[in-house]
Protein backbone atom coordinates (compact mmCIF):
# COMPACT_ATOMS: atom_id res chain seq x y z
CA UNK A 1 8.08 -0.35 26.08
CA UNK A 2 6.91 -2.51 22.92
CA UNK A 3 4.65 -1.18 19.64
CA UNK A 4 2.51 -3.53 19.22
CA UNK A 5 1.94 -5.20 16.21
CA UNK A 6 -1.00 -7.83 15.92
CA UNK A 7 -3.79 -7.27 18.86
CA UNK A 8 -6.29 -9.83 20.42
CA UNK A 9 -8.64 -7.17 20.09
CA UNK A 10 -9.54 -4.56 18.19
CA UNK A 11 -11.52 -1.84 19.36
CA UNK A 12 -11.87 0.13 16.68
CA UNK A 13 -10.44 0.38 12.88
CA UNK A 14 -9.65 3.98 10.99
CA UNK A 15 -8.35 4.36 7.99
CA UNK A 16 -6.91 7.94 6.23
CA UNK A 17 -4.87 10.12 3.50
CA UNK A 18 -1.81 11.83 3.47
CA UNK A 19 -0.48 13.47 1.02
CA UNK A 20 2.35 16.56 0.42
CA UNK A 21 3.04 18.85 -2.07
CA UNK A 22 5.71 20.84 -3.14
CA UNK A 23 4.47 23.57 -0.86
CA UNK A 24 1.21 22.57 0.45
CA UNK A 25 -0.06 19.45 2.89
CA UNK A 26 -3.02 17.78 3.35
CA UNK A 27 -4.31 14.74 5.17
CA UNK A 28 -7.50 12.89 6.50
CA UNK A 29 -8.40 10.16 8.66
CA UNK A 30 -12.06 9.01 9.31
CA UNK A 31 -13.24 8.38 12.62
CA UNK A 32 -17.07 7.04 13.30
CA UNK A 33 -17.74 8.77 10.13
CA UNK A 34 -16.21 11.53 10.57
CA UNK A 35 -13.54 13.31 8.84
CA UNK A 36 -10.84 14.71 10.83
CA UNK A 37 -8.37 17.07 7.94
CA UNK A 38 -5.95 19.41 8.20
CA UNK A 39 -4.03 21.30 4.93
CA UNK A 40 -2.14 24.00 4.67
CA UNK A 41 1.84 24.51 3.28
CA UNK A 42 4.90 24.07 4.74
CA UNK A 43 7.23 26.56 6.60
CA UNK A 44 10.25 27.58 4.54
CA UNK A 45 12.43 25.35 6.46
CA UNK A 46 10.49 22.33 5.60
CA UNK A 47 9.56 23.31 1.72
CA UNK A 48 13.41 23.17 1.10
CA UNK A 49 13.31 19.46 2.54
CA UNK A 50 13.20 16.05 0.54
CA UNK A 51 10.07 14.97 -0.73
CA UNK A 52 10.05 12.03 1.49
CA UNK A 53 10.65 14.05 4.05
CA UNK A 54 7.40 15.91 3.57
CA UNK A 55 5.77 12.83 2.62
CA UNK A 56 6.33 10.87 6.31
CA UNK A 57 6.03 14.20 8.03
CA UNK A 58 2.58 14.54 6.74
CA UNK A 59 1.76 11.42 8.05
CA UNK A 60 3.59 12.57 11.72
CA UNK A 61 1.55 15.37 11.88
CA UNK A 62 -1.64 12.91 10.98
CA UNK A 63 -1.02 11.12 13.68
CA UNK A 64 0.17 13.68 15.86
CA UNK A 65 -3.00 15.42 15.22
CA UNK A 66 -5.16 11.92 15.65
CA UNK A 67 -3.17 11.26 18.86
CA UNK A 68 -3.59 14.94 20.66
CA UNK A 69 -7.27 14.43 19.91
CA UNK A 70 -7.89 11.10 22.06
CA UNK A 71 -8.90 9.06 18.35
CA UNK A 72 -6.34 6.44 18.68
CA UNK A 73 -6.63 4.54 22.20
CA UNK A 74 -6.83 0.79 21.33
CA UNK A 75 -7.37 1.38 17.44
CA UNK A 76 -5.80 0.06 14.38
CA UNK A 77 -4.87 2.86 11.83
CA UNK A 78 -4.42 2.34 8.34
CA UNK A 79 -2.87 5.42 6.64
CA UNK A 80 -1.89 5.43 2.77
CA UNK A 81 0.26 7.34 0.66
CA UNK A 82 1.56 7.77 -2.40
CA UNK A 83 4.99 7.84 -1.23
CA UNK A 84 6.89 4.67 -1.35
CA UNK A 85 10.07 5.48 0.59
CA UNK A 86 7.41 7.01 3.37
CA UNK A 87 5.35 2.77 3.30
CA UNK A 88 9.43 1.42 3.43
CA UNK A 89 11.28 3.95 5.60
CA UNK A 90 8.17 3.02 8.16
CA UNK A 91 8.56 -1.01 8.57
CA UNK A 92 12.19 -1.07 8.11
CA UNK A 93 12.65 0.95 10.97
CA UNK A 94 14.03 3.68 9.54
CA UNK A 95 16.42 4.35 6.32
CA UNK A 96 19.41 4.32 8.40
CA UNK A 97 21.19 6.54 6.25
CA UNK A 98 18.58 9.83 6.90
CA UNK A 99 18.31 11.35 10.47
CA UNK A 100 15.30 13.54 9.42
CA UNK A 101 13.61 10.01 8.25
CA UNK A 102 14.43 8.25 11.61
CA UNK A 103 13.68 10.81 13.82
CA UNK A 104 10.90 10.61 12.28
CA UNK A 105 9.87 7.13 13.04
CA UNK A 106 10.51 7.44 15.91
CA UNK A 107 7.73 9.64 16.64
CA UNK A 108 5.91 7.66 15.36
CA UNK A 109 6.73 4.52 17.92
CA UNK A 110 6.64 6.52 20.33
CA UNK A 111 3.04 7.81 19.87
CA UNK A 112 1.89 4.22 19.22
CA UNK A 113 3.55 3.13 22.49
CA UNK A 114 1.71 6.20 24.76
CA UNK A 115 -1.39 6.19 22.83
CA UNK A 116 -2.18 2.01 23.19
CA UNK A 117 -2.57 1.92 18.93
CA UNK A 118 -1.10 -0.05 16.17
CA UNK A 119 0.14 2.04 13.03
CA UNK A 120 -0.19 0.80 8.93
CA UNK A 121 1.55 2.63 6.53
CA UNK A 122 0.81 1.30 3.02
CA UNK A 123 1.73 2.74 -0.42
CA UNK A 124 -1.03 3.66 -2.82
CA UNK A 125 -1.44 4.53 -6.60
CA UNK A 126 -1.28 8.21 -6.92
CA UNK A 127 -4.35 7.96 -9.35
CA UNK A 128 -6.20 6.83 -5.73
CA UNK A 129 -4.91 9.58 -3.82
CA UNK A 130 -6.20 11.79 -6.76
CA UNK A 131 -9.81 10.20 -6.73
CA UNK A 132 -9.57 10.22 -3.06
CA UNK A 133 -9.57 14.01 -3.03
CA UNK A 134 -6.29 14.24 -0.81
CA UNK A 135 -4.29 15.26 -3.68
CA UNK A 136 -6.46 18.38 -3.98
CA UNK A 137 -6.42 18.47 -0.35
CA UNK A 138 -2.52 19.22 -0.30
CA UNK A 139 -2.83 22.08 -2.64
CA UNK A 140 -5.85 23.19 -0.71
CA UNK A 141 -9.00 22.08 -2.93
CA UNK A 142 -11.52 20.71 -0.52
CA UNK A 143 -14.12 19.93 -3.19
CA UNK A 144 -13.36 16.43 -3.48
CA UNK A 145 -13.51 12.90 -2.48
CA UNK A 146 -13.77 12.06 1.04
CA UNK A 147 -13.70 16.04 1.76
CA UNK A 148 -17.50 15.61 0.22
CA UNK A 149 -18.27 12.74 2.58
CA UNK A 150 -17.11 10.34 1.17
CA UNK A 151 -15.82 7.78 3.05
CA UNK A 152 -12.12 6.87 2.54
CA UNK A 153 -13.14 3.23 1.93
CA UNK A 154 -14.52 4.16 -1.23
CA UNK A 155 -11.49 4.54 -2.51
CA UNK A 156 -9.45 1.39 -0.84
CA UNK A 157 -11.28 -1.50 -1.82
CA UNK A 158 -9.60 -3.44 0.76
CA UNK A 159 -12.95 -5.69 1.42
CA UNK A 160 -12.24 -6.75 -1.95
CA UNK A 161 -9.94 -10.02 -3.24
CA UNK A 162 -7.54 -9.03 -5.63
CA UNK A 163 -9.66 -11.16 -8.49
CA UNK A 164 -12.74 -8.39 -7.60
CA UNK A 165 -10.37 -5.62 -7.92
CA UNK A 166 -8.86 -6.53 -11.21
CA UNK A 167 -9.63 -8.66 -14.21
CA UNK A 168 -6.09 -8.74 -15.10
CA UNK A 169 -5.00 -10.51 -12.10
CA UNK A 170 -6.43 -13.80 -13.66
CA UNK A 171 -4.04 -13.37 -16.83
């Protein structure tokens, strides 16, 4: 069995939030326009975990949740976080030195390889998970952001160069 990485074709793109909290969770991906969120907080045996724990287990349960739904089949799915060691512990394939982290991964593969999808995992600025309204979404505020409609590509400019996105970049 392979994940695969780079398709021919692309039937469809989505793109979603994840984000954890000390005790709460929240998430959204957006499919044909449509938001598909969860939130809530974490049992009492995962609250005592590792932030990064919580972190790529929010994104699991994203894609767990994507996957048991029938969204994924032959899509791309870009997913951002806030979480650094979530983007890293993903394409390294694994931390190698965390069990909970691998096993974890390895969910992940192995959704990808029943489901037909390819997985992104890319690191955000917290200040965009804030705007984004995921950050509230985790601590169960659903007044903002994409849980207003917005769609999550107003807040991931990724149709933009880096020169659009930022004056600075020319300095």
């Amino acid at each position: 069995p392979k994940v695969i990485k780079r398709r021919e074709k692309v039937a469809k793109v989505l793109y979603g939030f994840g984000d954890a909290s000390g005790k709460g969770v929240g998430f959204g991906i957006e499919v044909d326009g449509i938001l598909h969120s969860s939130f809530g907080q974490w049992s009492a045996e995962v609250e005592g975990k590792h932030s990064n724990y919580k972190e790529l287990r929010n994104l699991v349960n994203a894609v767990k949740r994507a996957h048991e739904e029938g969204l994924l089949k032959g899509a791309e799915l870009y997913l951002f976080t806030d979480n650094f060691v979530a983007e890293c512990t993903y394409y390294n394939g694994g931390s190698n030195k965390n069990k909970d982290l691998d096993d974890l991964i390895f969910q992940l593969w192995e959704m990808q390889m029943l489901e037909d999808f390819s997985l992104f995992v890319y690191h955000v600025a917290g200040t965009r998970m804030i705007s984004s309204g995921v950050d509230g979404l985790s601590r169960g505020d659903k007044g903002e952001g994409i849980n207003q409609g917005k769609s999550v590509l107003d807040f991931i400019p990724i149709h933009l160069n880096p020169l659009e996105r930022s004056d600075s970049v020319v300095e």
